[in-house]
N, C-alpha and C. Protein backbone atom coordinates (compact mmCIF):
# COMPACT_ATOMS: atom_id res chain seq x y z
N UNK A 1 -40.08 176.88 36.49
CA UNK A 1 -40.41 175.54 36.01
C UNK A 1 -39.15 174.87 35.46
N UNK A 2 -38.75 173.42 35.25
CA UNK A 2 -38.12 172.97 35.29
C UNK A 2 -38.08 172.65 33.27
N UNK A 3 -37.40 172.02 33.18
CA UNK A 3 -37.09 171.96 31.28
C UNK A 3 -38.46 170.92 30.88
N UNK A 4 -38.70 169.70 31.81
CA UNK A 4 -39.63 169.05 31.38
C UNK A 4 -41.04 169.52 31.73
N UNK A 5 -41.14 170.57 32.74
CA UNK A 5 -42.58 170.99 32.44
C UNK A 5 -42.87 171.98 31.57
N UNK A 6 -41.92 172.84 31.11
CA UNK A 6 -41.51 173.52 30.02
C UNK A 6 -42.47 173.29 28.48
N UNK A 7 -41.62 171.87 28.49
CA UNK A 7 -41.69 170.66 27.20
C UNK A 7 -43.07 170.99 27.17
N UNK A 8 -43.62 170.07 28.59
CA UNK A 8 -45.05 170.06 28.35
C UNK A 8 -46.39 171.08 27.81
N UNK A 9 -45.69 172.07 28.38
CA UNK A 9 -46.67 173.38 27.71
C UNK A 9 -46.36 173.60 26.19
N UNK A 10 -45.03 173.48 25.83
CA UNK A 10 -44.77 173.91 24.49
C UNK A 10 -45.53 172.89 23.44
N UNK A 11 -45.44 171.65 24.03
CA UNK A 11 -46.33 170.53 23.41
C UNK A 11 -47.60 170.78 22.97
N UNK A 12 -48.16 171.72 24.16
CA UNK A 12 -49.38 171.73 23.90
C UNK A 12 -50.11 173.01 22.95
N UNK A 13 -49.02 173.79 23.04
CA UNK A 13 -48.82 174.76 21.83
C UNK A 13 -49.00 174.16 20.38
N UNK A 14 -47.78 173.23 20.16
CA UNK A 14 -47.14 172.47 19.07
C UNK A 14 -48.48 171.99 18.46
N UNK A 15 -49.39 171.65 19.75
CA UNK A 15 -50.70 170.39 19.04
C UNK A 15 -51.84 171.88 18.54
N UNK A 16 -51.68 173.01 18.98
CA UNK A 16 -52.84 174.04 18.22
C UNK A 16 -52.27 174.18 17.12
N UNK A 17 -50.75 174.40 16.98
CA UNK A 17 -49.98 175.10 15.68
C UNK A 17 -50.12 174.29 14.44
N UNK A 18 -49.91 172.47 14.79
CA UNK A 18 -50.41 171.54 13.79
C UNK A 18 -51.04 170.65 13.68
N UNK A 19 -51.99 170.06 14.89
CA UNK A 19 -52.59 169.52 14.66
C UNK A 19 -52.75 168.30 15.67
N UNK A 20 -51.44 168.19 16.14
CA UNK A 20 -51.06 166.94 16.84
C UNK A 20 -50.06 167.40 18.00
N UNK A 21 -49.45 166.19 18.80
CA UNK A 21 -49.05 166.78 20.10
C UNK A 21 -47.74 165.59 19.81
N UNK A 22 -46.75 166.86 19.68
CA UNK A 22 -45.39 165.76 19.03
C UNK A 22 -44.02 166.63 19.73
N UNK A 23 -43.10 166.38 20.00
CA UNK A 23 -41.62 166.92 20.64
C UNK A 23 -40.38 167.63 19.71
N UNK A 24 -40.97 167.03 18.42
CA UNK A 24 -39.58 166.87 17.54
C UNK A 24 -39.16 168.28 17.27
N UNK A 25 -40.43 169.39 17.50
CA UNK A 25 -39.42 170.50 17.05
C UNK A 25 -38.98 171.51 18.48
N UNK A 26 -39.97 171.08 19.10
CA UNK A 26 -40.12 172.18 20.44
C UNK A 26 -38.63 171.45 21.68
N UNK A 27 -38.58 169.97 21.63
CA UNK A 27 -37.67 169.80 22.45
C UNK A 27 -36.41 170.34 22.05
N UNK A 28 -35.89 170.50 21.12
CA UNK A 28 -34.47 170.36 20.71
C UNK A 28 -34.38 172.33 20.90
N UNK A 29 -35.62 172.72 20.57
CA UNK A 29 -35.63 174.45 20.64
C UNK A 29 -35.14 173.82 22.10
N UNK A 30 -36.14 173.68 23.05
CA UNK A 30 -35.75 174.52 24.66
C UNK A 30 -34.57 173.27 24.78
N UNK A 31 -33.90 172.21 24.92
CA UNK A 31 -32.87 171.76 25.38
C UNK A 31 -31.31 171.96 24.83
N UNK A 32 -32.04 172.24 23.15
CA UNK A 32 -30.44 172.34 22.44
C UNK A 32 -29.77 171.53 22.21
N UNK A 33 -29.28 171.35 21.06
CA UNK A 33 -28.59 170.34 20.16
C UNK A 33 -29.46 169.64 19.93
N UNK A 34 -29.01 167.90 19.65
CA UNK A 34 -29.21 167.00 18.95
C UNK A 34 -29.91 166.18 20.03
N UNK A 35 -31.67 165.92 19.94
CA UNK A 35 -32.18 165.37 21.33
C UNK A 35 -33.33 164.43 20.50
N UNK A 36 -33.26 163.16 21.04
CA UNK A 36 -34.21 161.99 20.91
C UNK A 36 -34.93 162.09 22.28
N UNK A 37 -36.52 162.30 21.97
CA UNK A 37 -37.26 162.03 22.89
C UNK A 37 -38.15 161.17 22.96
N UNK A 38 -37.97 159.93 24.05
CA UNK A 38 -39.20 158.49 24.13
C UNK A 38 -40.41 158.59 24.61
N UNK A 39 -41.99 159.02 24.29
CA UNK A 39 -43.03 158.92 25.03
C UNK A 39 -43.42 160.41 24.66
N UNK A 40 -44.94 160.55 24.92
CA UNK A 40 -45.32 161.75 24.76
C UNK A 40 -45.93 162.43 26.11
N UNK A 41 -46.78 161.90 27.26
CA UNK A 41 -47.43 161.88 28.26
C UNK A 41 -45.98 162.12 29.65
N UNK A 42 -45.40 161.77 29.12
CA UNK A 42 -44.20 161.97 30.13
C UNK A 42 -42.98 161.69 29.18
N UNK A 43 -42.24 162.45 28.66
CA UNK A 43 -41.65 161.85 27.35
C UNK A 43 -39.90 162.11 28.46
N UNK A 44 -39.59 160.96 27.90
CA UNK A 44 -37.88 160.79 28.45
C UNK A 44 -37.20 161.47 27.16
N UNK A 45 -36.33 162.66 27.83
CA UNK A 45 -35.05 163.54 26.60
C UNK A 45 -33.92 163.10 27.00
N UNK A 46 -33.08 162.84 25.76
CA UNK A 46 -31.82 162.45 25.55
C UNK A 46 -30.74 163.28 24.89
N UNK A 47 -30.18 163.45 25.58
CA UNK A 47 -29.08 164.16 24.10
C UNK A 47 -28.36 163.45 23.28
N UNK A 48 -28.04 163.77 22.08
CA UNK A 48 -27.26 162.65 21.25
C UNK A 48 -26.12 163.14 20.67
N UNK A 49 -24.93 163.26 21.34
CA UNK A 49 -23.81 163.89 20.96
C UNK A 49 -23.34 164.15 19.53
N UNK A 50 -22.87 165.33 18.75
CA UNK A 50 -22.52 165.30 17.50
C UNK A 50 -21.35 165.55 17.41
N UNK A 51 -20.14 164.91 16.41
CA UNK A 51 -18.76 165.44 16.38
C UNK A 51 -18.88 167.05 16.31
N UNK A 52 -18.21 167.37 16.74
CA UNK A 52 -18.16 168.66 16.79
C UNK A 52 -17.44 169.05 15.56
N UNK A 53 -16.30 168.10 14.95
CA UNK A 53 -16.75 169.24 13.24
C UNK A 53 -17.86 169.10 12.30
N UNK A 54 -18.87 168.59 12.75
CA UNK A 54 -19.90 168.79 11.73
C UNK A 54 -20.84 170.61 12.36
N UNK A 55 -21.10 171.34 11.01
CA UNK A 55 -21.89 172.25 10.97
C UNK A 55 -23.34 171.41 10.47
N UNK A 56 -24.21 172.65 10.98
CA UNK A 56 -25.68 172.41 10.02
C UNK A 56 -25.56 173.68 9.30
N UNK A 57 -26.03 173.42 7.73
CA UNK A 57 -26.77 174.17 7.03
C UNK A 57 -27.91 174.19 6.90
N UNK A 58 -28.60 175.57 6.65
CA UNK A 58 -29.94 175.27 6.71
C UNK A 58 -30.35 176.60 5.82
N UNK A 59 -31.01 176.38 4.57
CA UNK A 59 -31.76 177.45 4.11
C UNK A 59 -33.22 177.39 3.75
N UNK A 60 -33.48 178.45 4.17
CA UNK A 60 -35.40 178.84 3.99
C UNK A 60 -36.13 179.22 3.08
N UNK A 61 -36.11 178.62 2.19
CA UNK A 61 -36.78 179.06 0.72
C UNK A 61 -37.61 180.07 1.10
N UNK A 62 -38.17 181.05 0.07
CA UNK A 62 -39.20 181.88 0.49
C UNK A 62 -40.35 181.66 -0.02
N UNK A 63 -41.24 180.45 0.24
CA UNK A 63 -42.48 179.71 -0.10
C UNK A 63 -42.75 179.18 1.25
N UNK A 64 -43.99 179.34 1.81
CA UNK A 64 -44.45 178.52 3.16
C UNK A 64 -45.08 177.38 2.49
N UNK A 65 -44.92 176.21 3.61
CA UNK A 65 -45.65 174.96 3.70
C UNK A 65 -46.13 174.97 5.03
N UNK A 66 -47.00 174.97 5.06
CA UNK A 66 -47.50 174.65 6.62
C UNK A 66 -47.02 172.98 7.45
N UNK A 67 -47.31 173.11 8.55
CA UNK A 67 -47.00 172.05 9.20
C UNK A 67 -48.14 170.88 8.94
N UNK A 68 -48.95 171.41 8.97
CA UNK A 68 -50.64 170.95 8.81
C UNK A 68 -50.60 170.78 7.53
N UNK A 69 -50.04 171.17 6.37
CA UNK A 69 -50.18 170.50 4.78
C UNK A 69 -49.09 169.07 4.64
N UNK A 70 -48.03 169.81 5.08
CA UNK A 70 -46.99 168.65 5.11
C UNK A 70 -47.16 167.45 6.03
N UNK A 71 -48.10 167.32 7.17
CA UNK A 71 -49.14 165.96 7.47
C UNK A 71 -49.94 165.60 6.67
N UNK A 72 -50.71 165.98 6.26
CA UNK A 72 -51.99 165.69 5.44
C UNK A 72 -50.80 164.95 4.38
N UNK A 73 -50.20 165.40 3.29
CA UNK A 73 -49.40 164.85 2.19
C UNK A 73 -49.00 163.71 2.64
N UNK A 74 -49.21 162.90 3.79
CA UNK A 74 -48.56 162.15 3.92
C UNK A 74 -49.10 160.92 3.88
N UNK A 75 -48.97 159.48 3.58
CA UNK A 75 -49.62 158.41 3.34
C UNK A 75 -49.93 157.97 4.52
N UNK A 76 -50.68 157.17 5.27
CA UNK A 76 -50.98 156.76 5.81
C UNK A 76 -50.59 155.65 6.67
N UNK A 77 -49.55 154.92 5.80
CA UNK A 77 -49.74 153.60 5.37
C UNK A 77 -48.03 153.49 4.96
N UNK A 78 -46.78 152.66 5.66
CA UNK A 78 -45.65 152.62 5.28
C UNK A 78 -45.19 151.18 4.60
N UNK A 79 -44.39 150.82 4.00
CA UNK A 79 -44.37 149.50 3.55
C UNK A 79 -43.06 148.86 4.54
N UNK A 80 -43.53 147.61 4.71
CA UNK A 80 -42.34 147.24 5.65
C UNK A 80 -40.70 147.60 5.50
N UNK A 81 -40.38 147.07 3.70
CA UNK A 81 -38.90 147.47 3.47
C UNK A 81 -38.84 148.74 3.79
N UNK A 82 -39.37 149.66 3.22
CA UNK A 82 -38.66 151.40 3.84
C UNK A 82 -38.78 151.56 5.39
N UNK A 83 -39.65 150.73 6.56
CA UNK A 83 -39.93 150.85 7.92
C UNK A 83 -38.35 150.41 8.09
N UNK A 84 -38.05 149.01 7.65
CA UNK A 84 -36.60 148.70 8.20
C UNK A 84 -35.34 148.87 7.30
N UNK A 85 -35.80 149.92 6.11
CA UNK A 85 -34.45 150.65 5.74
C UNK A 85 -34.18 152.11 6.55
N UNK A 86 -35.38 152.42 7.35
CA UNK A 86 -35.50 153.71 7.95
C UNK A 86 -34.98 153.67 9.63
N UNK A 87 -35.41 152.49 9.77
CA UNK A 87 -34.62 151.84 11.23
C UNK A 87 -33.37 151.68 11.03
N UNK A 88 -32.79 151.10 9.97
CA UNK A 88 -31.10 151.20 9.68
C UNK A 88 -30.65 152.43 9.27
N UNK A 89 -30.78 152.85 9.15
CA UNK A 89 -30.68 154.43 8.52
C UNK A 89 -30.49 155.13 10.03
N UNK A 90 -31.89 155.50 11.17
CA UNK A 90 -31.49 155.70 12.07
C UNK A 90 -30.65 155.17 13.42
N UNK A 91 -30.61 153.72 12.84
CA UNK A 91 -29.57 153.37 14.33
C UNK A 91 -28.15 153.82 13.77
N UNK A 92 -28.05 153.37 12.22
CA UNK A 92 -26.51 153.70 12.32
C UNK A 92 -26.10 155.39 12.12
N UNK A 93 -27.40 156.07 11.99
CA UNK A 93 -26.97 157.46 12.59
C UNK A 93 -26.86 158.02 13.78
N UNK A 94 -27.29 156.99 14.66
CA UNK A 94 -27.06 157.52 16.15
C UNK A 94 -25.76 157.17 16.52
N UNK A 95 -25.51 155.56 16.20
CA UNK A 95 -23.97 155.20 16.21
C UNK A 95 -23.36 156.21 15.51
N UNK A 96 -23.07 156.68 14.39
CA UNK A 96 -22.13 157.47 13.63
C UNK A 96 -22.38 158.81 15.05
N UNK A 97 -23.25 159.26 15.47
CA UNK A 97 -22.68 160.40 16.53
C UNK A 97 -22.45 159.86 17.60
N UNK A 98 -22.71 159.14 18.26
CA UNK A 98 -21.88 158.48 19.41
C UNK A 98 -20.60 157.93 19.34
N UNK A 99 -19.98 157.63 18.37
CA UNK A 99 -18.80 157.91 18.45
C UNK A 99 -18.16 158.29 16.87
N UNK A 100 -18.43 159.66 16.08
CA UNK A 100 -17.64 159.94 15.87
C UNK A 100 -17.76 159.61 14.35
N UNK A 101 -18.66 159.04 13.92
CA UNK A 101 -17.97 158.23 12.98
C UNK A 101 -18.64 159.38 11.57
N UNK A 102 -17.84 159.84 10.76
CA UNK A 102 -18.48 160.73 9.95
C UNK A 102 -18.95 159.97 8.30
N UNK A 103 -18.66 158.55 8.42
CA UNK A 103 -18.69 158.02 6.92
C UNK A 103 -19.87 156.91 7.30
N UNK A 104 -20.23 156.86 8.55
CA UNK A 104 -21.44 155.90 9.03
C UNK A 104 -22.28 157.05 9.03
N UNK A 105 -22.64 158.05 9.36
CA UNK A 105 -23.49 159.07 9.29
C UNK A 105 -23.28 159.98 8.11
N UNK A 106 -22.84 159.68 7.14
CA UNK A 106 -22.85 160.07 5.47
C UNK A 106 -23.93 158.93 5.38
N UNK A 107 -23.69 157.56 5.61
CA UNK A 107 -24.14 156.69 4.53
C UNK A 107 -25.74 156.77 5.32
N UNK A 108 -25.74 156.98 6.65
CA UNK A 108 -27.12 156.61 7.24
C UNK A 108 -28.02 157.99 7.46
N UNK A 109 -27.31 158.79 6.91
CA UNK A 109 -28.38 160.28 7.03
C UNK A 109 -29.26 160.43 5.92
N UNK A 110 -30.31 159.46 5.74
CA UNK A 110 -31.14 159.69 4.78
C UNK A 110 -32.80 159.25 5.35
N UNK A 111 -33.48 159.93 4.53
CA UNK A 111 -35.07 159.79 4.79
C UNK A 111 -35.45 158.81 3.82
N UNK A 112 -36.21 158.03 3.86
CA UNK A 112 -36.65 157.00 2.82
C UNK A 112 -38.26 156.75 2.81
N UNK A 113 -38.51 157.90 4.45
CA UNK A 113 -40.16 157.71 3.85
C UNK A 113 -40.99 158.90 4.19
N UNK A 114 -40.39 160.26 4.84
CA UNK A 114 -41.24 161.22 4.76
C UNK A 114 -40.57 162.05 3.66
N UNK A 115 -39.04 162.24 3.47
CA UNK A 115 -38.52 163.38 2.13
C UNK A 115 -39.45 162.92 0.95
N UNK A 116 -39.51 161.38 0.23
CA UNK A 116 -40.01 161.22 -0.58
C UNK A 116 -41.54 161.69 -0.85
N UNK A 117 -42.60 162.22 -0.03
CA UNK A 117 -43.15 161.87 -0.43
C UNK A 117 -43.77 163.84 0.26
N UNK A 118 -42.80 164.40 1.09
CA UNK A 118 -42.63 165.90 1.10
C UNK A 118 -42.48 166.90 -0.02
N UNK A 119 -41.19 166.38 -0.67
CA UNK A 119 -40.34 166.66 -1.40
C UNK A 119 -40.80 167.71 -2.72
N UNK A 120 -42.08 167.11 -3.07
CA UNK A 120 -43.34 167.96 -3.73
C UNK A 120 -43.71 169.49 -3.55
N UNK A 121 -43.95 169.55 -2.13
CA UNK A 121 -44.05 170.80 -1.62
C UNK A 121 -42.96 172.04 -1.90
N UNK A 122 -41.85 171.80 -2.02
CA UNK A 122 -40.40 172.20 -2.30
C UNK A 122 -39.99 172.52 -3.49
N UNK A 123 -40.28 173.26 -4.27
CA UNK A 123 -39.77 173.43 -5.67
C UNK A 123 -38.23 173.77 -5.78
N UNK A 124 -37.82 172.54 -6.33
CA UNK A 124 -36.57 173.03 -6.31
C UNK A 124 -35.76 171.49 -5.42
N UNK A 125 -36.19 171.38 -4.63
CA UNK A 125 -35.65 170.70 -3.35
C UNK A 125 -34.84 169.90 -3.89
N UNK A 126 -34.71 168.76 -4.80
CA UNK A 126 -34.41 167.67 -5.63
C UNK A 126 -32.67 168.41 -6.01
N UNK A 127 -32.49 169.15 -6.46
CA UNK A 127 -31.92 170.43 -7.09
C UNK A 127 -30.70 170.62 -5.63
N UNK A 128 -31.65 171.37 -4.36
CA UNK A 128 -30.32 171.53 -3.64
C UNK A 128 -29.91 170.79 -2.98
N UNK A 129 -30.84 169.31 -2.98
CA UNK A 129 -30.21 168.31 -1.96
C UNK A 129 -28.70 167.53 -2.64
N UNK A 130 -29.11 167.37 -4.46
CA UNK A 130 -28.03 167.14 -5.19
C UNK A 130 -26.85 167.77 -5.15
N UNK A 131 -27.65 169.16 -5.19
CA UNK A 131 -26.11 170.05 -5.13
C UNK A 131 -25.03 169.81 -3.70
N UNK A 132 -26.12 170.06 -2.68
CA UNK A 132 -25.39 169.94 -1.27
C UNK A 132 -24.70 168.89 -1.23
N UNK A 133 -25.14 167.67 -1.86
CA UNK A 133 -24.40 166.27 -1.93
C UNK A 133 -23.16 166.37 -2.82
N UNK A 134 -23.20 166.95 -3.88
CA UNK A 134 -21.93 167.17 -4.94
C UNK A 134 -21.09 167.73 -4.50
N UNK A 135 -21.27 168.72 -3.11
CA UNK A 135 -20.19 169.77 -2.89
C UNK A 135 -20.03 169.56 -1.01
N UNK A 136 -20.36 167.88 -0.84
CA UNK A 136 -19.77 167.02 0.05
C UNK A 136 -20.35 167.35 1.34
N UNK A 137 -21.60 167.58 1.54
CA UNK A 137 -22.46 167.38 2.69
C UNK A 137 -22.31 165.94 3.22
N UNK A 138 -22.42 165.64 4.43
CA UNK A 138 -22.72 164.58 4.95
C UNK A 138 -24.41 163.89 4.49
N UNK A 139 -25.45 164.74 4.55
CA UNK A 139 -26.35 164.05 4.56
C UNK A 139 -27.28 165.64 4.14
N UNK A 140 -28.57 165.69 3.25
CA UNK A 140 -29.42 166.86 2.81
C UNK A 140 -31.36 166.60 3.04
N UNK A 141 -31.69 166.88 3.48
CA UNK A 141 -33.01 166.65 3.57
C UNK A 141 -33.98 168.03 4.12
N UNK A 142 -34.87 167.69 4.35
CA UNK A 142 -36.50 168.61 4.87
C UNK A 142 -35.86 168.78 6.37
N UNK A 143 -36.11 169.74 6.66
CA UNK A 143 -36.36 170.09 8.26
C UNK A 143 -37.85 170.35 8.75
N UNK A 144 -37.65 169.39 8.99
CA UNK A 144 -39.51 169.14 10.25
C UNK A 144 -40.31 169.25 8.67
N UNK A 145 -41.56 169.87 8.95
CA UNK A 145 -42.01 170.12 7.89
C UNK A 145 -41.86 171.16 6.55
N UNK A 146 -40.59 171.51 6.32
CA UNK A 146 -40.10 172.35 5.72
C UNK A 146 -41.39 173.91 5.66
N UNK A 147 -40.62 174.54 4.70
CA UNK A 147 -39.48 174.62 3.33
C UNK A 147 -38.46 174.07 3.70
N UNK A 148 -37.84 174.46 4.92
CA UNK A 148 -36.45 174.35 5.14
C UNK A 148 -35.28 173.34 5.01
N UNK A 149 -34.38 173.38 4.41
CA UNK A 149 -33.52 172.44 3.53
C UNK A 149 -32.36 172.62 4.88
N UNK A 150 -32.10 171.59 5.36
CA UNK A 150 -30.71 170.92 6.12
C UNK A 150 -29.61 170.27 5.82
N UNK A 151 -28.43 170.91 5.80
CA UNK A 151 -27.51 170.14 5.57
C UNK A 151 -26.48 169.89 6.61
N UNK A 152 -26.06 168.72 6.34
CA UNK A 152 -25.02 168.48 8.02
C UNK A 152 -23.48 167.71 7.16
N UNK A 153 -22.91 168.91 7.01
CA UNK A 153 -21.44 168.72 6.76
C UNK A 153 -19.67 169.27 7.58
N UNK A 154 -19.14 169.04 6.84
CA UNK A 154 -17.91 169.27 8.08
C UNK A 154 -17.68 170.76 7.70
N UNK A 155 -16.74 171.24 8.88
CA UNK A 155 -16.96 172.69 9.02
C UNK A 155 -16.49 172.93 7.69
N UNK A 156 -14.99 172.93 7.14
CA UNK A 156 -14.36 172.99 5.91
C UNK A 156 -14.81 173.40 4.86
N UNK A 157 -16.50 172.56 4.73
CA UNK A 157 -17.10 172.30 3.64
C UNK A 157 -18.48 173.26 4.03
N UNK A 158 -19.10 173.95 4.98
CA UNK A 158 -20.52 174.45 5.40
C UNK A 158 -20.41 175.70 4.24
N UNK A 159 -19.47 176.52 3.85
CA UNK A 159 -19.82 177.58 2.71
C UNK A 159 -20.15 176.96 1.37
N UNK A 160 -19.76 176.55 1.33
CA UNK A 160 -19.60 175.53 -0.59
C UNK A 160 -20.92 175.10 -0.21
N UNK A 161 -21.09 174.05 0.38
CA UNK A 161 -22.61 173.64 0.90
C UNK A 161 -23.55 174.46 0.45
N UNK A 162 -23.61 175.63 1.22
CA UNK A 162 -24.62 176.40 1.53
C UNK A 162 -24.78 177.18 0.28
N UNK A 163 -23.78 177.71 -0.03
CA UNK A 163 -24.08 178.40 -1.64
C UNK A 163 -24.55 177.63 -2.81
N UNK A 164 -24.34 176.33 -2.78
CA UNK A 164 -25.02 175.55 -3.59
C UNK A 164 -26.53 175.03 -3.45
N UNK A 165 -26.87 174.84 -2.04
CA UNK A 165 -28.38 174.88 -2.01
C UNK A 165 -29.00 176.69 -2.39
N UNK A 166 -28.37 177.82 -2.29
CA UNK A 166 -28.80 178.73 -2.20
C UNK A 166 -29.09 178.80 -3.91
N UNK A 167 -27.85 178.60 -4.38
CA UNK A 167 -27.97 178.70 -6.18
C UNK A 167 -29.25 177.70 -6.82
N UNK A 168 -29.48 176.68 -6.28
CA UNK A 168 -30.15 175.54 -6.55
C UNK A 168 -31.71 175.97 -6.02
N UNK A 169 -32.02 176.64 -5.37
CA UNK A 169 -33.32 177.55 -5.29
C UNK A 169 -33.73 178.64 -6.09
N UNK A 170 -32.45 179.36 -5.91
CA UNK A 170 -31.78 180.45 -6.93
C UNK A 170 -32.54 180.33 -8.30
N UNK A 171 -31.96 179.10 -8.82
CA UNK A 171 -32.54 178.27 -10.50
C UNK A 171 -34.20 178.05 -10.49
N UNK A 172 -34.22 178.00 -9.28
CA UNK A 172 -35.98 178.19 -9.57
C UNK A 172 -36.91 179.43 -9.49
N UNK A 173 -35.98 180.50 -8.93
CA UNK A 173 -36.82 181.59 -9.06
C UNK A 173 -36.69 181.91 -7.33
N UNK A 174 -36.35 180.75 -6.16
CA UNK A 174 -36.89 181.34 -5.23
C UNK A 174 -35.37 182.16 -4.42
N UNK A 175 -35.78 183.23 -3.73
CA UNK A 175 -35.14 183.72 -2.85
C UNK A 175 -34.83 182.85 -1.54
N UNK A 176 -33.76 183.24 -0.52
CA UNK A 176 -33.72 182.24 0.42
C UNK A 176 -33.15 182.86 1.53
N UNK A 177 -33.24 182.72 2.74
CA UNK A 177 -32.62 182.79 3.83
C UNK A 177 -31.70 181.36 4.40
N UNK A 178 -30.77 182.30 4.90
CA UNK A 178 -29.76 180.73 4.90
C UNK A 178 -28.58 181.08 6.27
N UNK A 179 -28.25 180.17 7.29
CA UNK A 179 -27.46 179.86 8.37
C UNK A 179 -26.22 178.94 8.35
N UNK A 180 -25.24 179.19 9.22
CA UNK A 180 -24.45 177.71 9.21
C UNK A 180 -24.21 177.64 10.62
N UNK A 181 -24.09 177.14 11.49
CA UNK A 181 -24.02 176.69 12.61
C UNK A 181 -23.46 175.51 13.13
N UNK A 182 -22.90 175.22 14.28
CA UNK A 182 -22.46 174.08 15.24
C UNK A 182 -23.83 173.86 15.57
N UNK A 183 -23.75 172.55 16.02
CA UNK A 183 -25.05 172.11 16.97
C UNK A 183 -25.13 172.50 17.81
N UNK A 184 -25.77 173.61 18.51
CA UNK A 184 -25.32 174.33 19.59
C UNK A 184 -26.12 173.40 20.80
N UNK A 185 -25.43 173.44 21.80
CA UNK A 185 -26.24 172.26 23.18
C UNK A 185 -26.85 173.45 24.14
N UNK A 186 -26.45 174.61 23.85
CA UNK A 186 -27.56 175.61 24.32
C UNK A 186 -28.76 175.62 23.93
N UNK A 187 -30.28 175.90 24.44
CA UNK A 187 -31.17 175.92 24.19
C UNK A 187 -31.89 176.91 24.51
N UNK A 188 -32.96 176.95 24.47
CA UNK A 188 -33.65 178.70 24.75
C UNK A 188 -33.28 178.57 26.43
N UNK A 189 -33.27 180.13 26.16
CA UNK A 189 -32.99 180.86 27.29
C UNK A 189 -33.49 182.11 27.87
N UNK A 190 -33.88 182.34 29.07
CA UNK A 190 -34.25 183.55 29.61
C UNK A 190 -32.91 184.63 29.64
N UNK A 191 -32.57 185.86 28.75
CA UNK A 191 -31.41 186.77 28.77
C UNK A 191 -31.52 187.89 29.90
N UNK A 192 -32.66 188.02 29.64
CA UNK A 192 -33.31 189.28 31.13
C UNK A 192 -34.66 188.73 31.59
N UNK A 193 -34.97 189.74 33.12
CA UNK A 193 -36.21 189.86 32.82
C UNK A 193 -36.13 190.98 33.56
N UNK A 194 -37.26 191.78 33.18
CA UNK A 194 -37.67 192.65 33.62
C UNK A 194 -38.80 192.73 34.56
């Protein structure tokens, strides 16, 4: 099978696991890297190039949130200003990776209407997004429906980063699992088969 009929089955996984039938976590698994996808019924994938000195951090608190709680928490209902501070936010983060730009994607890597209102679920979260920001992340937020804390800074900076969201969980009691990585444009893969 080809990557987009792939998609389609994993989709339909995605909609038993939470509830709904959405791309955001399953495309970027099977294509790799950084991918905007348009439509759900036939959904068009994009890749969205990232400078290559930015790392992701990412650590896993050891508290689950389900995917299915972290919907439900969510309002219903958005107010126009955060709809078009969230549209500026993401165009000029697509510009900042299309070409490059690492101080347009500092200023536009922020959530303004699902972190706020996630953020609850996360003990602690408030704590390592500050820290990650003090010790010069590009940008700190929720991954998908957390626990998981993301940070996207330059390589230089991914240890300092990461030990500071780790300490900043740390202060609350929780244990953590934690990565640093390139955006890798590899995506799942068959290694054998037998």
């Amino acid at each position: 099978m080809d990557q987009l009929q792939l998609l389609k089955f994993a989709m339909k996984g995605e909609a038993v696991a939470s509830g709904t039938v959405h791309v955001d976590n399953v495309a970027p698994s099977l294509y790799g890297g950084l991918i905007l996808t348009v439509g759900i019924d036939d959904p068009i994938v994009t890749r969205i190039p990232v400078p290559k000195v930015v790392r992701c951090v990412l650590v896993h608190p050891h508290i689950e949130v389900t995917t299915r709680a972290a919907r439900e928490i969510l309002e219903p209902t958005v107010s126009l200003s955060d709809v078009i501070w969230q549209q500026a936010n993401l165009a000029g983060f697509l510009v900042g990776c299309f070409t490059g730009d690492l101080r347009l994607i500092r200023a536009s890597l922020q959530d303004v209407v699902i972190e706020p209102q996630r953020k609850v679920l996360i003990p602690g979260f408030e704590k390592a997004k500050e820290a990650a920001m003090t010790d010069g992340a590009l940008g700190c937020s929720i991954s998908g429906a957390g626990p998981t804390v993301f940070a996207w800074c330059e390589e230089p900076r991914a240890e300092t980063v990461c030990r500071a969201i780790v300490h900043a969980f740390e202060s609350e009691g929780l244990a953590s699992d934690r990565w640093i990585s390139p955006i890798d444009d590899v995506g799942a893969q068959v290694l054998e088969r037998s």
